[in-house]
C-alpha atoms as a PDB file:
ATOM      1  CA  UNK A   1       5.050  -0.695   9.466  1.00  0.00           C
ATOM      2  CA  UNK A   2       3.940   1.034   6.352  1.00  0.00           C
ATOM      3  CA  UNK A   3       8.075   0.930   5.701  1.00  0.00           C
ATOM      4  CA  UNK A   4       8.108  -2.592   6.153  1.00  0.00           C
ATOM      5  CA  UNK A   5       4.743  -3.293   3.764  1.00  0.00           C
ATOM      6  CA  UNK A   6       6.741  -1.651   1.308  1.00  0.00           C
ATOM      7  CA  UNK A   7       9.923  -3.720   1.136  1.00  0.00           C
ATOM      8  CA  UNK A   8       7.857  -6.939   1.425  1.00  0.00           C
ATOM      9  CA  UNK A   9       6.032  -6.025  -1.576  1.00  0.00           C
ATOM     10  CA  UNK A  10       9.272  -5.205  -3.277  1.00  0.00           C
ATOM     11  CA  UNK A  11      10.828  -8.333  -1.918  1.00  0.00           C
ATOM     12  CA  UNK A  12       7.523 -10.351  -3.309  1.00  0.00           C
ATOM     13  CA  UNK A  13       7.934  -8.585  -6.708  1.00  0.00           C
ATOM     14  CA  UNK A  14      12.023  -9.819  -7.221  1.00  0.00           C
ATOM     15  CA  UNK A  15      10.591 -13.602  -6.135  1.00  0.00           C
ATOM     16  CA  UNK A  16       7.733 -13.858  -9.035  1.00  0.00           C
ATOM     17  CA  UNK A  17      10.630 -11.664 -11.699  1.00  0.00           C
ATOM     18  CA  UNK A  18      13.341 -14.557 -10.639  1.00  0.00           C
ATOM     19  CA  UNK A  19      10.135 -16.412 -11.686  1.00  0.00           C
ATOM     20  CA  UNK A  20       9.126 -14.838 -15.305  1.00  0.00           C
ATOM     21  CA  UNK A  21       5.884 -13.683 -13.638  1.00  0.00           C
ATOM     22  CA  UNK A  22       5.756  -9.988 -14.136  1.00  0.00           C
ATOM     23  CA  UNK A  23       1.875  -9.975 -14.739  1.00  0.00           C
ATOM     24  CA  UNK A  24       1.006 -10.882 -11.305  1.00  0.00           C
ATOM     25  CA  UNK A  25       3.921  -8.594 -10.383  1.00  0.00           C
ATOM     26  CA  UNK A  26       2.025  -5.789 -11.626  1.00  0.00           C
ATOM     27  CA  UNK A  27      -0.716  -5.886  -8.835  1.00  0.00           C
ATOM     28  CA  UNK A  28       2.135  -6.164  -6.535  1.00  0.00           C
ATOM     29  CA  UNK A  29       4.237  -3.061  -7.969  1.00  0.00           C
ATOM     30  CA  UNK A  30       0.612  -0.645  -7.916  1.00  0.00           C
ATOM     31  CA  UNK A  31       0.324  -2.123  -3.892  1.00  0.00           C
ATOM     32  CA  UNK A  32       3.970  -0.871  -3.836  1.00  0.00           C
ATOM     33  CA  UNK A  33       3.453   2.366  -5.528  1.00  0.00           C
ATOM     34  CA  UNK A  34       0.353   3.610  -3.340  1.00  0.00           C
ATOM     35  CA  UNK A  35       2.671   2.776  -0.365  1.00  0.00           C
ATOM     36  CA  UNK A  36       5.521   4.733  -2.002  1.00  0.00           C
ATOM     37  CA  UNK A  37       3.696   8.024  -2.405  1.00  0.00           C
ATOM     38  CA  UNK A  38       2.285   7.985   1.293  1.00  0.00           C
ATOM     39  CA  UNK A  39       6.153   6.799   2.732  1.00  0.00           C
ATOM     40  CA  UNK A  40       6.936  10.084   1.033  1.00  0.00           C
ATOM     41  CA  UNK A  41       4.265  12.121   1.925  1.00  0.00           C
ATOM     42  CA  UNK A  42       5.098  11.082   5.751  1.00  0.00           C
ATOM     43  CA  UNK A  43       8.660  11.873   5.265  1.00  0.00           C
ATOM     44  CA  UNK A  44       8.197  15.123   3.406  1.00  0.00           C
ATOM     45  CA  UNK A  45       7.216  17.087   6.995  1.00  0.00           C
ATOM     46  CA  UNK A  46       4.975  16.826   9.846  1.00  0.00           C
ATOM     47  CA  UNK A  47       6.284  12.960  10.358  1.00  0.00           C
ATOM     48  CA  UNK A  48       4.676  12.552  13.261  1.00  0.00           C
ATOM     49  CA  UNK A  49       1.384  13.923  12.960  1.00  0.00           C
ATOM     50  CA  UNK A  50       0.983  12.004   9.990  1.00  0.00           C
ATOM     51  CA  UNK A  51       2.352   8.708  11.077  1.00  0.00           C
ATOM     52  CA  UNK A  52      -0.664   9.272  14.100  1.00  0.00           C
ATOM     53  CA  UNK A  53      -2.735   9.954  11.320  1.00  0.00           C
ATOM     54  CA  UNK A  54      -1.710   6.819   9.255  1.00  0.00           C
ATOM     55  CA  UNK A  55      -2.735   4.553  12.773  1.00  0.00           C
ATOM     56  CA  UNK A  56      -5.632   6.363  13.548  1.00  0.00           C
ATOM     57  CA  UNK A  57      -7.546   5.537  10.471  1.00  0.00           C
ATOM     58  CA  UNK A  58      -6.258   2.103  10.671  1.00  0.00           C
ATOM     59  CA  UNK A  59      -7.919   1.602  14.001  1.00  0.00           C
ATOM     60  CA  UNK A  60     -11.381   3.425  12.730  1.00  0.00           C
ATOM     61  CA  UNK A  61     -11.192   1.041   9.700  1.00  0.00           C
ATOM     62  CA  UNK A  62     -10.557  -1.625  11.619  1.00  0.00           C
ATOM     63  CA  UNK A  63     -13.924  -0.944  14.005  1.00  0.00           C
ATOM     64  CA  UNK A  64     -15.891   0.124  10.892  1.00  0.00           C
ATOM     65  CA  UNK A  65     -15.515  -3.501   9.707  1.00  0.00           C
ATOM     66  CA  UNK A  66     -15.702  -4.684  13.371  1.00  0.00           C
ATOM     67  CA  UNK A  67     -19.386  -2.749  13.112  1.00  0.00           C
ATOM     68  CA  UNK A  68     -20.357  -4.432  10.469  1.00  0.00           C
ATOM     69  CA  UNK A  69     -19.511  -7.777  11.739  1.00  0.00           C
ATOM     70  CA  UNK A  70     -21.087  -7.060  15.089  1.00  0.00           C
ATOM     71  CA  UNK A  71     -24.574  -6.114  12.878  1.00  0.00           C
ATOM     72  CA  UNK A  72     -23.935  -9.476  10.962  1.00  0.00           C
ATOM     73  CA  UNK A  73     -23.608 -11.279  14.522  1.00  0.00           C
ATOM     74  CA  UNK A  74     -26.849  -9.780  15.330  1.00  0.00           C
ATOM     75  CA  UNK A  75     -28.665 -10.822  12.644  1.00  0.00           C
ATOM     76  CA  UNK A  76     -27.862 -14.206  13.264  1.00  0.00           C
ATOM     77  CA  UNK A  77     -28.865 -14.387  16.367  1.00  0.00           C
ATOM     78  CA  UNK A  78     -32.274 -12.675  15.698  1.00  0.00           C
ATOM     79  CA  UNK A  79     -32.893 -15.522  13.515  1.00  0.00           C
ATOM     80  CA  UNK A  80     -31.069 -17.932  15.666  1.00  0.00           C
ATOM     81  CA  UNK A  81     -32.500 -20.226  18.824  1.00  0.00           C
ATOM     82  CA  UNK A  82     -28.873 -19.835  19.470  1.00  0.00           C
ATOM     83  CA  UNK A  83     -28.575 -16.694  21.218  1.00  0.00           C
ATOM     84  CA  UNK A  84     -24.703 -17.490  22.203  1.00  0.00           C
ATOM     85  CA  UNK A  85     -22.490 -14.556  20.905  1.00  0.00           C
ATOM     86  CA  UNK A  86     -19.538 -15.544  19.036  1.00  0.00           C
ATOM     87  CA  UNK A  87     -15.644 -15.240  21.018  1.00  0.00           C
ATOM     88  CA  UNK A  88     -12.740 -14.620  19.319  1.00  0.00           C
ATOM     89  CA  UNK A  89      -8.779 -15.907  20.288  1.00  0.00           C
ATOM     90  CA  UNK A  90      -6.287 -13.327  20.012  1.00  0.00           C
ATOM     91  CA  UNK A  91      -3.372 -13.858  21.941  1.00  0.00           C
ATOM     92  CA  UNK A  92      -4.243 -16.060  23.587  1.00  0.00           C
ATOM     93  CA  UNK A  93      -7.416 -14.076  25.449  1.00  0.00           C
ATOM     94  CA  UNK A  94     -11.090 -14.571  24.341  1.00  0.00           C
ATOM     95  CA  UNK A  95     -12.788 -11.446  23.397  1.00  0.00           C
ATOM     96  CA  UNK A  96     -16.024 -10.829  22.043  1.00  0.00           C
ATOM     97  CA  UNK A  97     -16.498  -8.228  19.085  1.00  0.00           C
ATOM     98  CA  UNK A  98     -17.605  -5.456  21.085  1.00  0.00           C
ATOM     99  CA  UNK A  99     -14.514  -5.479  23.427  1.00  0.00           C
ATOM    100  CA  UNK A 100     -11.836  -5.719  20.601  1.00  0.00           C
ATOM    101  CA  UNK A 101     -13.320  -3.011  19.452  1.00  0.00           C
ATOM    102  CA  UNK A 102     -13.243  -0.953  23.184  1.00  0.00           C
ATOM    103  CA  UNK A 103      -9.457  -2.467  23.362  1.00  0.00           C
ATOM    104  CA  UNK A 104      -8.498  -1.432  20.201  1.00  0.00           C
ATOM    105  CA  UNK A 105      -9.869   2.144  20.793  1.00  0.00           C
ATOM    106  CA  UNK A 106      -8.285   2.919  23.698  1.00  0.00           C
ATOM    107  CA  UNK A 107      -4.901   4.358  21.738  1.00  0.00           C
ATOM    108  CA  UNK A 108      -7.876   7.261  20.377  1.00  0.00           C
ATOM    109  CA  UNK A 109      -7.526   8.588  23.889  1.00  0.00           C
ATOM    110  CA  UNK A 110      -4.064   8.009  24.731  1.00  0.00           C
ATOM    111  CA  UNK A 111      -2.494  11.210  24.039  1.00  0.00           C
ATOM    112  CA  UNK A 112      -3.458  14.808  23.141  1.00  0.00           C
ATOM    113  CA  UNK A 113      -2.071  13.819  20.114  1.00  0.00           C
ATOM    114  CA  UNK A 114      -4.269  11.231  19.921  1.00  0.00           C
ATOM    115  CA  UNK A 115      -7.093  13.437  20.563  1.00  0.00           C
ATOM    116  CA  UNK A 116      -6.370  15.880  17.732  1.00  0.00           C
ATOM    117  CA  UNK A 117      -6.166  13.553  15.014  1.00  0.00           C
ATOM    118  CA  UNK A 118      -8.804  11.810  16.019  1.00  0.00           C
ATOM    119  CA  UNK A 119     -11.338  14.644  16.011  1.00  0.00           C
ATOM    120  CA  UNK A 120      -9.939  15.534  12.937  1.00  0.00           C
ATOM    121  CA  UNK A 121     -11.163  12.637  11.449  1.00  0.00           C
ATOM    122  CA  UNK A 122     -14.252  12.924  13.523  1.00  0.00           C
ATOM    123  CA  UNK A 123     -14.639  16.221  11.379  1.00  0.00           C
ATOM    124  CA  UNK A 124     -13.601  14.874   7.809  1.00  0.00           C
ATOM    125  CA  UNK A 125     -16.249  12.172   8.594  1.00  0.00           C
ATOM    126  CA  UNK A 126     -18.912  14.505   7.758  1.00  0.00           C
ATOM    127  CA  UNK A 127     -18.474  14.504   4.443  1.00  0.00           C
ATOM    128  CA  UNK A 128     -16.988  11.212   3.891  1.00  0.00           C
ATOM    129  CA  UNK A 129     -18.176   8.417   6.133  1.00  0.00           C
ATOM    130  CA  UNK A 130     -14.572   6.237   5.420  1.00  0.00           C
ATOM    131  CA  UNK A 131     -11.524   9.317   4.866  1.00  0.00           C
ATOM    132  CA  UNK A 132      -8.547   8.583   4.199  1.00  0.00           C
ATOM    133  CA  UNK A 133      -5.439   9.863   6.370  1.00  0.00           C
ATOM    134  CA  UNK A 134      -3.722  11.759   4.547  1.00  0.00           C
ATOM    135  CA  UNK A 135      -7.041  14.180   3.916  1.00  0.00           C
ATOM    136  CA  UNK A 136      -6.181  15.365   7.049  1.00  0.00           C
ATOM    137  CA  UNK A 137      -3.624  17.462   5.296  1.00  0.00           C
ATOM    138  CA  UNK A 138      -4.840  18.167   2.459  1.00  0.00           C
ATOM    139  CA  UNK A 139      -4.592  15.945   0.123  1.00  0.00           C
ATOM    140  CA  UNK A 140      -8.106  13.786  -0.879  1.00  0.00           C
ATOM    141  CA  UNK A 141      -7.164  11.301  -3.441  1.00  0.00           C
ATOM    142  CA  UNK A 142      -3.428   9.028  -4.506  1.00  0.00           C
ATOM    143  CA  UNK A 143      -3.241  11.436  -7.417  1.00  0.00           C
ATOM    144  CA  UNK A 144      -3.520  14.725  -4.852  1.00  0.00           C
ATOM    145  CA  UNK A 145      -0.153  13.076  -3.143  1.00  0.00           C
ATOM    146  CA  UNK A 146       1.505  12.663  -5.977  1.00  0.00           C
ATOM    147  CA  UNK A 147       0.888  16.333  -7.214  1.00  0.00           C
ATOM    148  CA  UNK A 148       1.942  17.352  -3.613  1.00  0.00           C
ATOM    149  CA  UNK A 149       4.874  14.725  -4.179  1.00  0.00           C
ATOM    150  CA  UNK A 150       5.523  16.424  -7.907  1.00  0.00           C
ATOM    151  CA  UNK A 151       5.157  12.994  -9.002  1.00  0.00           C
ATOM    152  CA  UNK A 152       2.349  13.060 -11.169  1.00  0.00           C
ATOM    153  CA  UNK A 153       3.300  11.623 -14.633  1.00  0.00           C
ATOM    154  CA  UNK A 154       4.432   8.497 -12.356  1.00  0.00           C
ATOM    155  CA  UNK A 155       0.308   8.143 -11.222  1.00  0.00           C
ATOM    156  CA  UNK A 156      -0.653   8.904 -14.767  1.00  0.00           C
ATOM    157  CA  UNK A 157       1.753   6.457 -16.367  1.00  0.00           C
ATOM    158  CA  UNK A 158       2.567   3.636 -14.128  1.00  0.00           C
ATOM    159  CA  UNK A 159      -0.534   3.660 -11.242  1.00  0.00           C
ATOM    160  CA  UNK A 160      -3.128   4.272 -14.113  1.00  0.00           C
ATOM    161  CA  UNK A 161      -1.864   1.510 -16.002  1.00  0.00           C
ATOM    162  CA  UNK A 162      -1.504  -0.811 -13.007  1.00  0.00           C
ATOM    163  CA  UNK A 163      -4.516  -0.155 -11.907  1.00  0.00           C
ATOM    164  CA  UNK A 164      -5.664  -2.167 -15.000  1.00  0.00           C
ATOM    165  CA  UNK A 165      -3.867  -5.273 -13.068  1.00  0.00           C
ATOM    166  CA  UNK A 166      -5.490  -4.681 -10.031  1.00  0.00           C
ATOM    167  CA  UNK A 167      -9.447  -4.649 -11.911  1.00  0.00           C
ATOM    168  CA  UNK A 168      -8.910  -7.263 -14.406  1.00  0.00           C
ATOM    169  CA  UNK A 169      -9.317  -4.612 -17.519  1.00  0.00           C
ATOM    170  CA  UNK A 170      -5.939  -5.530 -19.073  1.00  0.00           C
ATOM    171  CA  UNK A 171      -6.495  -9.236 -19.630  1.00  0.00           C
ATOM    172  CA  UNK A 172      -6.081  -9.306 -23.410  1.00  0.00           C
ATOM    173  CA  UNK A 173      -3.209  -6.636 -24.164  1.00  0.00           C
ATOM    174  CA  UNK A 174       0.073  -8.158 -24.298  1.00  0.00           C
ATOM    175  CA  UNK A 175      -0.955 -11.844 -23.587  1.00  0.00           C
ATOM    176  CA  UNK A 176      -1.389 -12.770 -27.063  1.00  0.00           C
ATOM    177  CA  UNK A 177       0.380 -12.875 -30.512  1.00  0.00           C
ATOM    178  CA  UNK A 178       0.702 -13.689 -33.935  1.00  0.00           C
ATOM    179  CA  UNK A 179       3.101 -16.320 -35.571  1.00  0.00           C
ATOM    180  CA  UNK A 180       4.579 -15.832 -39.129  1.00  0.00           C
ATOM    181  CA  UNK A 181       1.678 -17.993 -40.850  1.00  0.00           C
ATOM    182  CA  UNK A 182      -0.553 -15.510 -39.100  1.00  0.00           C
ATOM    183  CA  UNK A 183      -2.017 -17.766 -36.422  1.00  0.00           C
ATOM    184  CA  UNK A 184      -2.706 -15.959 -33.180  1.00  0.00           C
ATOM    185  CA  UNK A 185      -2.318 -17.546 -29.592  1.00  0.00           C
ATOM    186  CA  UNK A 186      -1.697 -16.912 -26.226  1.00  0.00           C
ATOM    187  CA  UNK A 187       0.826 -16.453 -24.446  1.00  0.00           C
ATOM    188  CA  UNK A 188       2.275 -19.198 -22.242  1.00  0.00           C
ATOM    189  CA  UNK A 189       2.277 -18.339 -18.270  1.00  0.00           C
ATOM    190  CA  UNK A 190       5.498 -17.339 -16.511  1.00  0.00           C
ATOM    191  CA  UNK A 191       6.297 -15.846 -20.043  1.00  0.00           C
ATOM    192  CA  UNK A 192       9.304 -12.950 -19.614  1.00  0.00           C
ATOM    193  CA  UNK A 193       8.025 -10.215 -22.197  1.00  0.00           C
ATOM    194  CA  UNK A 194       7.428  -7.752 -19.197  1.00  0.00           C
ATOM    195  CA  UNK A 195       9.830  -8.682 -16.603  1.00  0.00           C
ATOM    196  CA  UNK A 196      12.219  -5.736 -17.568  1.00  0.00           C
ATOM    197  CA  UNK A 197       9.679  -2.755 -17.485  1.00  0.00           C
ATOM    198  CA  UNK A 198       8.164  -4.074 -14.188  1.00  0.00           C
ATOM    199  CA  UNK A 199      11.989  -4.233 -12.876  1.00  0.00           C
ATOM    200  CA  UNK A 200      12.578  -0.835 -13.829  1.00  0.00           C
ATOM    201  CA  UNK A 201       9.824   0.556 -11.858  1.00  0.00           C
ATOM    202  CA  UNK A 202      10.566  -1.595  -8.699  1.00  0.00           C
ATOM    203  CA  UNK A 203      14.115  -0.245  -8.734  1.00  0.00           C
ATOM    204  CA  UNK A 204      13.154   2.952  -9.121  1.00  0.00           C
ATOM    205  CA  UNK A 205      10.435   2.772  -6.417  1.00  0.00           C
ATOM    206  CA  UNK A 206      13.514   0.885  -4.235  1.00  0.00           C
ATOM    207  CA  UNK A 207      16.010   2.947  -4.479  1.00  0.00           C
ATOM    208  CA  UNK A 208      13.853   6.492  -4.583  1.00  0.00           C
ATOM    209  CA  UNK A 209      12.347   5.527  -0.896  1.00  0.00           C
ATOM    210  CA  UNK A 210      15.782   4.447   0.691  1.00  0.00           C
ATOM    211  CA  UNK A 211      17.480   7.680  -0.321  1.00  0.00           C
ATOM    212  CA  UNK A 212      15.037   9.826   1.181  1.00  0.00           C
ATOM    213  CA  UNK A 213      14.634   7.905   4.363  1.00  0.00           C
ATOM    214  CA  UNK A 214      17.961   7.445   4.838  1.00  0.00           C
ATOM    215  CA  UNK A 215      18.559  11.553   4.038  1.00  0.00           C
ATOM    216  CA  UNK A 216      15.866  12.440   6.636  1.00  0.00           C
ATOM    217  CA  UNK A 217      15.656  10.061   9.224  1.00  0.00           C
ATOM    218  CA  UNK A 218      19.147   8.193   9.230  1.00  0.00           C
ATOM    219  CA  UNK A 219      21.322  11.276   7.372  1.00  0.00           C
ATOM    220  CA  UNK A 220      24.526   9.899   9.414  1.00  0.00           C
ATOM    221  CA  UNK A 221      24.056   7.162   6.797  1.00  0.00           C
ATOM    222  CA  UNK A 222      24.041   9.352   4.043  1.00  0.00           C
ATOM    223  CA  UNK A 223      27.515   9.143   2.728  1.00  0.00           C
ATOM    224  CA  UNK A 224      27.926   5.153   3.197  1.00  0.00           C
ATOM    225  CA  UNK A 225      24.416   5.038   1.336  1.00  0.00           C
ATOM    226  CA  UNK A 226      25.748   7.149  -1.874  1.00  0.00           C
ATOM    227  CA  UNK A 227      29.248   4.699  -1.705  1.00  0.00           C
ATOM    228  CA  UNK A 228      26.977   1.989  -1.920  1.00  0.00           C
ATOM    229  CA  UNK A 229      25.119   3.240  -5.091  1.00  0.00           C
ATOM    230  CA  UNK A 230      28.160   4.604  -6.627  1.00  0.00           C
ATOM    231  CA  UNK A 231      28.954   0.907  -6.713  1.00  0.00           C
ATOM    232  CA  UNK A 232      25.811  -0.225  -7.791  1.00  0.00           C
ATOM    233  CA  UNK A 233      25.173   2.212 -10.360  1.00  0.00           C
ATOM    234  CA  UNK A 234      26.560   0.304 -13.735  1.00  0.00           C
ATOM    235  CA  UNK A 235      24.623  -2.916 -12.337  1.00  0.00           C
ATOM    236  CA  UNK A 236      21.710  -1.156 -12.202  1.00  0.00           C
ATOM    237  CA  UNK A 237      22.195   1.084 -15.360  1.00  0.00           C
ATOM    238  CA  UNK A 238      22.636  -2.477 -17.302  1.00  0.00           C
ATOM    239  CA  UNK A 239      19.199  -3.846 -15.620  1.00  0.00           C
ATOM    240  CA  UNK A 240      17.479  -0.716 -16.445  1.00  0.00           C
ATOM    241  CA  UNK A 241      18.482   0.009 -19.749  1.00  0.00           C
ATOM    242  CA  UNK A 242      18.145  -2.576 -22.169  1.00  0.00           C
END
């Protein structure tokens, strides 16, 4: 799923570029990156471990905001004559908040597996009330995978940068200009000036994660996926490169 998260962001990012909206891109592409270093930290070893990992802190986030829903519920009914506790539809079964949150917990105890990630998040959570999955192994922070990843200058150049996007810090640079009687405006909206660096980077992101998945989980693929870049590679060197 995290595989599929990626190439929907990708596939989101080629819409708005047909579009000459690379600014709005640019959240997409950091979205895109964070998946890209964990899909390579899962591939890299221990897959499965880590992929248990990956769904076990989905599920605890998941109940950590069903908690604080269930706390919100309560406060309403403290103050409420209403003392009626809200049901929820999810295919096609009413549940209240407290038995999603049993249902959805059950996969904690499903395996041994299970079990050991789980209490290894129970353990992490001493320190950090909310860890992230991949601190199971190590790593405590994006920029700690991509130094496991060697990837580093692409955090420091490209996920820095984004994350600019992402907080609203980069509204001014780039969006305006002067004309040649020195009058400054702004830019107009679905404007082009960025659509080739943000390409780059998605390609690169693209391409990077299909050749390693295909190398370690689908190698049988390997040589039909190196035909098929051989072909694309002068396409992709004239997108890249200018």
């Amino acid at each position: 799923m995290l595989l599929r998260h990626f190439l929907e962001l990708i596939d989101s990012i080629s819409i708005l570029i047909r579009q000459s909206c690379p600014e709005p891109a640019k959240l997409l592409l950091r979205g895109a990156l964070e998946s890209y270093f964990s899909i390579l930290f899962i591939l890299k070893d221990n897959s499965r471990k880590k992929s248990i990992a990956f769904i076990v802190s989905d599920i605890l986030g998941g109940n950590a905001s069903i908690d604080r829903m269930i706390k919100t519920e309560d406060e309403r009914l403290n103050n409420s004559k209403d003392k009626t506790r809200k049901r929820f539809h999810i295919n096609d079964k009413e549940w209240n908040l407290e038995e999603i949150k049993k249902e959805r917990s059950k996969i904690l105890e499903s395996s041994d597996e299970f079990k050991e990630v789980y209490a290894l998040f129970e353990k992490l959570k001493k320190k950090n009330n909310y860890p992230k999955w991949y601190q199971c192994f190590g790593p405590n922070s994006i920029r700690d995978l991509a130094v496991v990843l060697n990837e580093e200058d692409l955090y420091l150049h490209l996920y820095t940068n984004l994350s600019a996007s992402i907080h609203a810090t980069d509204v001014i640079a780039g969006k305006g200009s002067q004309n040649k009687n020195d009058k400054s405006h702004i830019t107009q909206i679905r404007y082009w000036g960025n659509t080739h660096t943000v390409t780059k980077h998605t390609l690169h992101l693209a391409i990077t994660i299909l050749r390693e998945y295909v190398a370690i989980r689908v190698p049988t693929y390997s040589t039909q996926f190196k035909n098929w870049f051989a072909s694309m590679q002068q396409e992709i060197n004239n997108i890249t490169s200018h």
